[in-house]
C-alpha atoms as a PDB file:
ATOM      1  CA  UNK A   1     -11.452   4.939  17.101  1.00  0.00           C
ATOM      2  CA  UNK A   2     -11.258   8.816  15.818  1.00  0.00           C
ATOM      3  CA  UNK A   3      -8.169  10.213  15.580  1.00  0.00           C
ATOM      4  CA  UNK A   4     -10.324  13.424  17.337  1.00  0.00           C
ATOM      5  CA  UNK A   5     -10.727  11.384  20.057  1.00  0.00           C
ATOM      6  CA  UNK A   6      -6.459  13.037  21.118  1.00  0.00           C
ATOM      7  CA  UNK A   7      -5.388  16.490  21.058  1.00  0.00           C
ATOM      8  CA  UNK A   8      -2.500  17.416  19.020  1.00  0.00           C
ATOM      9  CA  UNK A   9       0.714  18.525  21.617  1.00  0.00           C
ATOM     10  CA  UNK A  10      -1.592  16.932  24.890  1.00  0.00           C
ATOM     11  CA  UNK A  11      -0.216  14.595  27.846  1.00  0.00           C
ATOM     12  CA  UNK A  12      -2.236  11.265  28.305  1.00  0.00           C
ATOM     13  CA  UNK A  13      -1.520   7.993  30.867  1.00  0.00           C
ATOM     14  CA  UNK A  14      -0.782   5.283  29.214  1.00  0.00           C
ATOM     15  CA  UNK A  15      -4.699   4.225  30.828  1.00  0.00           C
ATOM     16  CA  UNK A  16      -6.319   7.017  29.047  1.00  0.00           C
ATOM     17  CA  UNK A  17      -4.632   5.866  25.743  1.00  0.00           C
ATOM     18  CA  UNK A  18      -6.264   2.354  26.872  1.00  0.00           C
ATOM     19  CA  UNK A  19      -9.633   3.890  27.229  1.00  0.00           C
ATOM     20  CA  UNK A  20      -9.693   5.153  24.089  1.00  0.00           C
ATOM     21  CA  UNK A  21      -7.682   2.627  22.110  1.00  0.00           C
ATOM     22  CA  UNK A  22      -7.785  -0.676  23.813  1.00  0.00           C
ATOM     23  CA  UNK A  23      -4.824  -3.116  23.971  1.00  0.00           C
ATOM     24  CA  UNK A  24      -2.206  -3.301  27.013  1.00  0.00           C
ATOM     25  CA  UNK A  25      -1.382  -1.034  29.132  1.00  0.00           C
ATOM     26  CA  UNK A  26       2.708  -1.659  27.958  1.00  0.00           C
ATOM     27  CA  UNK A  27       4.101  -1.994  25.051  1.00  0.00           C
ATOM     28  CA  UNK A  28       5.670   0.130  22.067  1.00  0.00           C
ATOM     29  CA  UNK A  29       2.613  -1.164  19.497  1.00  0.00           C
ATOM     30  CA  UNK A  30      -0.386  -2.489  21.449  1.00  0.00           C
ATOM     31  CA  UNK A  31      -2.906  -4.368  19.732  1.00  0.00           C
ATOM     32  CA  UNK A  32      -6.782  -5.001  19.553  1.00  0.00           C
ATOM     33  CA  UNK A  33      -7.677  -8.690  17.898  1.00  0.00           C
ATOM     34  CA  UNK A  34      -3.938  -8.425  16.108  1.00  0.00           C
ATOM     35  CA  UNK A  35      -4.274  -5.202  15.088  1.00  0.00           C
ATOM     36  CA  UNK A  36      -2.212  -2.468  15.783  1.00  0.00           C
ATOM     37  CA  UNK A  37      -3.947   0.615  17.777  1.00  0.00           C
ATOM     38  CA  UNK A  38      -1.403   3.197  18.446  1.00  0.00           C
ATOM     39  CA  UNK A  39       2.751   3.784  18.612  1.00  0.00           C
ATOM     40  CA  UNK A  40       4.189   4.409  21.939  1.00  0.00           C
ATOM     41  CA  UNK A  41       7.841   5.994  21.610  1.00  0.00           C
ATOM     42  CA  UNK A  42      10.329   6.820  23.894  1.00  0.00           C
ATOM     43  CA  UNK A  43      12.293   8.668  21.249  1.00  0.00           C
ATOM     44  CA  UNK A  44      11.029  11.117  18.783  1.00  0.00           C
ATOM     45  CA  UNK A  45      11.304   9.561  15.327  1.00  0.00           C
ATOM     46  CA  UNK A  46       9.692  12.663  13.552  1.00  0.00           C
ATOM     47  CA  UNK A  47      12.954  14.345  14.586  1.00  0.00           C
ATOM     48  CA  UNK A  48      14.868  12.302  12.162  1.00  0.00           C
ATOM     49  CA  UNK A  49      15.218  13.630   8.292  1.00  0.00           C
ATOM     50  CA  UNK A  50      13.019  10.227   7.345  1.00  0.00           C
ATOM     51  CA  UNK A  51      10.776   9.108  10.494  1.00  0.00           C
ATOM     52  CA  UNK A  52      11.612   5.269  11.635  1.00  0.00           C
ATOM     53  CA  UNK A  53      11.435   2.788  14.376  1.00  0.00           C
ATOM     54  CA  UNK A  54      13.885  -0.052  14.433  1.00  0.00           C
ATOM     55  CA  UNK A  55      11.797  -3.518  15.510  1.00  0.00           C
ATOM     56  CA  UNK A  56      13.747  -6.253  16.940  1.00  0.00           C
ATOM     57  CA  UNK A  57      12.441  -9.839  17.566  1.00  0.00           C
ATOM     58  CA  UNK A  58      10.633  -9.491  20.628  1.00  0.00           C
ATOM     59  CA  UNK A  59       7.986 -11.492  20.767  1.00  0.00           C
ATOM     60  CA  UNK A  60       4.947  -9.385  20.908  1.00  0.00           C
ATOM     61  CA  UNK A  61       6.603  -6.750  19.237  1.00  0.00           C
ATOM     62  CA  UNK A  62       7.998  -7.659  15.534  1.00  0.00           C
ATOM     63  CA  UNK A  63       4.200  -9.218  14.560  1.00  0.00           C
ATOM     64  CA  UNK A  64       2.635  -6.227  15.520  1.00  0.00           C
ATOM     65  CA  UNK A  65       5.054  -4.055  13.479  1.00  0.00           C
ATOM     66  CA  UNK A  66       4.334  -5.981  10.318  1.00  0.00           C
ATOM     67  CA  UNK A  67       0.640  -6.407  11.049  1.00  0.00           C
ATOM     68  CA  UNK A  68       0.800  -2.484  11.018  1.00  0.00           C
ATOM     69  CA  UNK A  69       3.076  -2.710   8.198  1.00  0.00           C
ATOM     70  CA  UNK A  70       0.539  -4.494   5.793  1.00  0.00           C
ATOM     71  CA  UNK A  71      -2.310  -2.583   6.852  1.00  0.00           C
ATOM     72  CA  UNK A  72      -1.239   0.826   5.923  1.00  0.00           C
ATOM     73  CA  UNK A  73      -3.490   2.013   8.771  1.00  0.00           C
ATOM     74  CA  UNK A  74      -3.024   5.304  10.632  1.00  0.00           C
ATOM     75  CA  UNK A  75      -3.008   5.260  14.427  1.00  0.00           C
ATOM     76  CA  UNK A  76      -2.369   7.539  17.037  1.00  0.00           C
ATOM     77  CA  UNK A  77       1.221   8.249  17.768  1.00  0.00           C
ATOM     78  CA  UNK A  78       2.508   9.046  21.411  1.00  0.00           C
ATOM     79  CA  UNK A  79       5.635  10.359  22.411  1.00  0.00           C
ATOM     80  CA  UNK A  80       7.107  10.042  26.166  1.00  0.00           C
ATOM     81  CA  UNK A  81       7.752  12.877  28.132  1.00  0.00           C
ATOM     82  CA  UNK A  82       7.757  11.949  31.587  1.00  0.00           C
ATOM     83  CA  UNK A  83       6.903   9.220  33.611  1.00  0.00           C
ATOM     84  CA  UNK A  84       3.048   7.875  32.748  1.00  0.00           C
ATOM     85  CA  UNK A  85       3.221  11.052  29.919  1.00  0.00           C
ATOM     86  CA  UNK A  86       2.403  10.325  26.766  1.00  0.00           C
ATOM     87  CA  UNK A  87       2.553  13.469  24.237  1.00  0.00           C
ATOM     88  CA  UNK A  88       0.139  12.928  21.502  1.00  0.00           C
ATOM     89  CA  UNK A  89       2.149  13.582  17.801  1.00  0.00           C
ATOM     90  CA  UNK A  90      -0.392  12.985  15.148  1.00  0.00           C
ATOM     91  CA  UNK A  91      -1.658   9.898  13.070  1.00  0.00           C
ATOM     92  CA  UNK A  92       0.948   8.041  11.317  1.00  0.00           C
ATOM     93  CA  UNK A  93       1.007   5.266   9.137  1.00  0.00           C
ATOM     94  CA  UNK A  94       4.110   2.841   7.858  1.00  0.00           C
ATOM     95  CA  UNK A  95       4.906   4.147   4.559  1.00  0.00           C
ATOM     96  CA  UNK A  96       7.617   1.025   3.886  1.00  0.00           C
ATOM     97  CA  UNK A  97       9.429  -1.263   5.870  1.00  0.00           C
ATOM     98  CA  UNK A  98      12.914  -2.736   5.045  1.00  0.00           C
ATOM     99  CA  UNK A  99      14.983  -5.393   6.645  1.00  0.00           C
ATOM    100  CA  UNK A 100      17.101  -4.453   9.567  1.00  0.00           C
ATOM    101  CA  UNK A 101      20.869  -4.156   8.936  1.00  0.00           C
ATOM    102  CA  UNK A 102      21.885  -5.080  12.464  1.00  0.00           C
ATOM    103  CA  UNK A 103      21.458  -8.530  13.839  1.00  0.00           C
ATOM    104  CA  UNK A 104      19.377  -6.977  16.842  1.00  0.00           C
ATOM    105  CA  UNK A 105      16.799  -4.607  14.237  1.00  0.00           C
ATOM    106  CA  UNK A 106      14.521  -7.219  12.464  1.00  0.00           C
ATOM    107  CA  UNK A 107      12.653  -4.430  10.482  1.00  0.00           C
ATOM    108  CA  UNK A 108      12.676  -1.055  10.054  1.00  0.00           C
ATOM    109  CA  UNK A 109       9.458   0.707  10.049  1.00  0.00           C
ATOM    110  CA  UNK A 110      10.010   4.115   7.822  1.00  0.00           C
ATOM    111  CA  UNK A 111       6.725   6.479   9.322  1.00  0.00           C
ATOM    112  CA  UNK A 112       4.734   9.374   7.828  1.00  0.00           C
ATOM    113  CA  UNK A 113       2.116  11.741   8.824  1.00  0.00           C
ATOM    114  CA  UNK A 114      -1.203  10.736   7.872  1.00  0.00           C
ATOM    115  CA  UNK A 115      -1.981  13.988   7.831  1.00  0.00           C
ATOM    116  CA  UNK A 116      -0.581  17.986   8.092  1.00  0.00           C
ATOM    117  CA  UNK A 117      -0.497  17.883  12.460  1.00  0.00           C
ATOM    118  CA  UNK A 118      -2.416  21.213  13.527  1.00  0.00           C
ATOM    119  CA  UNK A 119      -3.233  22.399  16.488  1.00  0.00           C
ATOM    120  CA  UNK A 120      -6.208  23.764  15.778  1.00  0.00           C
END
């Protein structure tokens, strides 16, 4: 999958992100063969001073965040607008993960850009 494949700042369904990425159609970190192949946020976590996700022990959910953890991959990023919008951020990749400090966050996930976002 090429990360050219999204434009920076561009709306997408979540079945347009499944074209192009595979996996479910739901789901904050869908996965292809147990890997993870993009982030789908309802919050913006580049808007934070240090860009996280909090992972609690759902069942699809925690796996896939340390899959993505250990594989230091990049994947397509999407942030939700609107209903069936999905704003595309970037590529990011987990640069650490810690342990939650609340009983219901498992792991946190501390993001980065994998690279500069431009639009081009």
């Amino acid at each position: 999958m090429s990360e050219l494949s999204f434009n920076l700042g561009q709306g997408y369904t979540r079945q347009e992100i499944h074209e192009k990425v595979g996996g479910p159609l739901q789901g904050m970190l869908p996965t292809v063969e147990g890997k993870v192949v993009c982030c789908c946020v309802t919050r913006d976590p580049a808007k934070e001073d240090a860009p996280k996700l909090m992972i609690g022990d759902f069942a699809h959910q925690y796996p896939a965040a340390i899959q993505w953890a250990s594989s230091k991959q990049a994947v397509p990023l999407f942030l939700k607008r609107q209903p069936n919008s999905w704003e595309y951020m970037g590529a990011y990749r987990v640069a650490a993960s810690s342990a939650g400090d609340d009983p219901k966050v498992r792991v946190v996930l501390h993001l980065e850009a994998a690279e500069p976002a431009t639009t081009g």
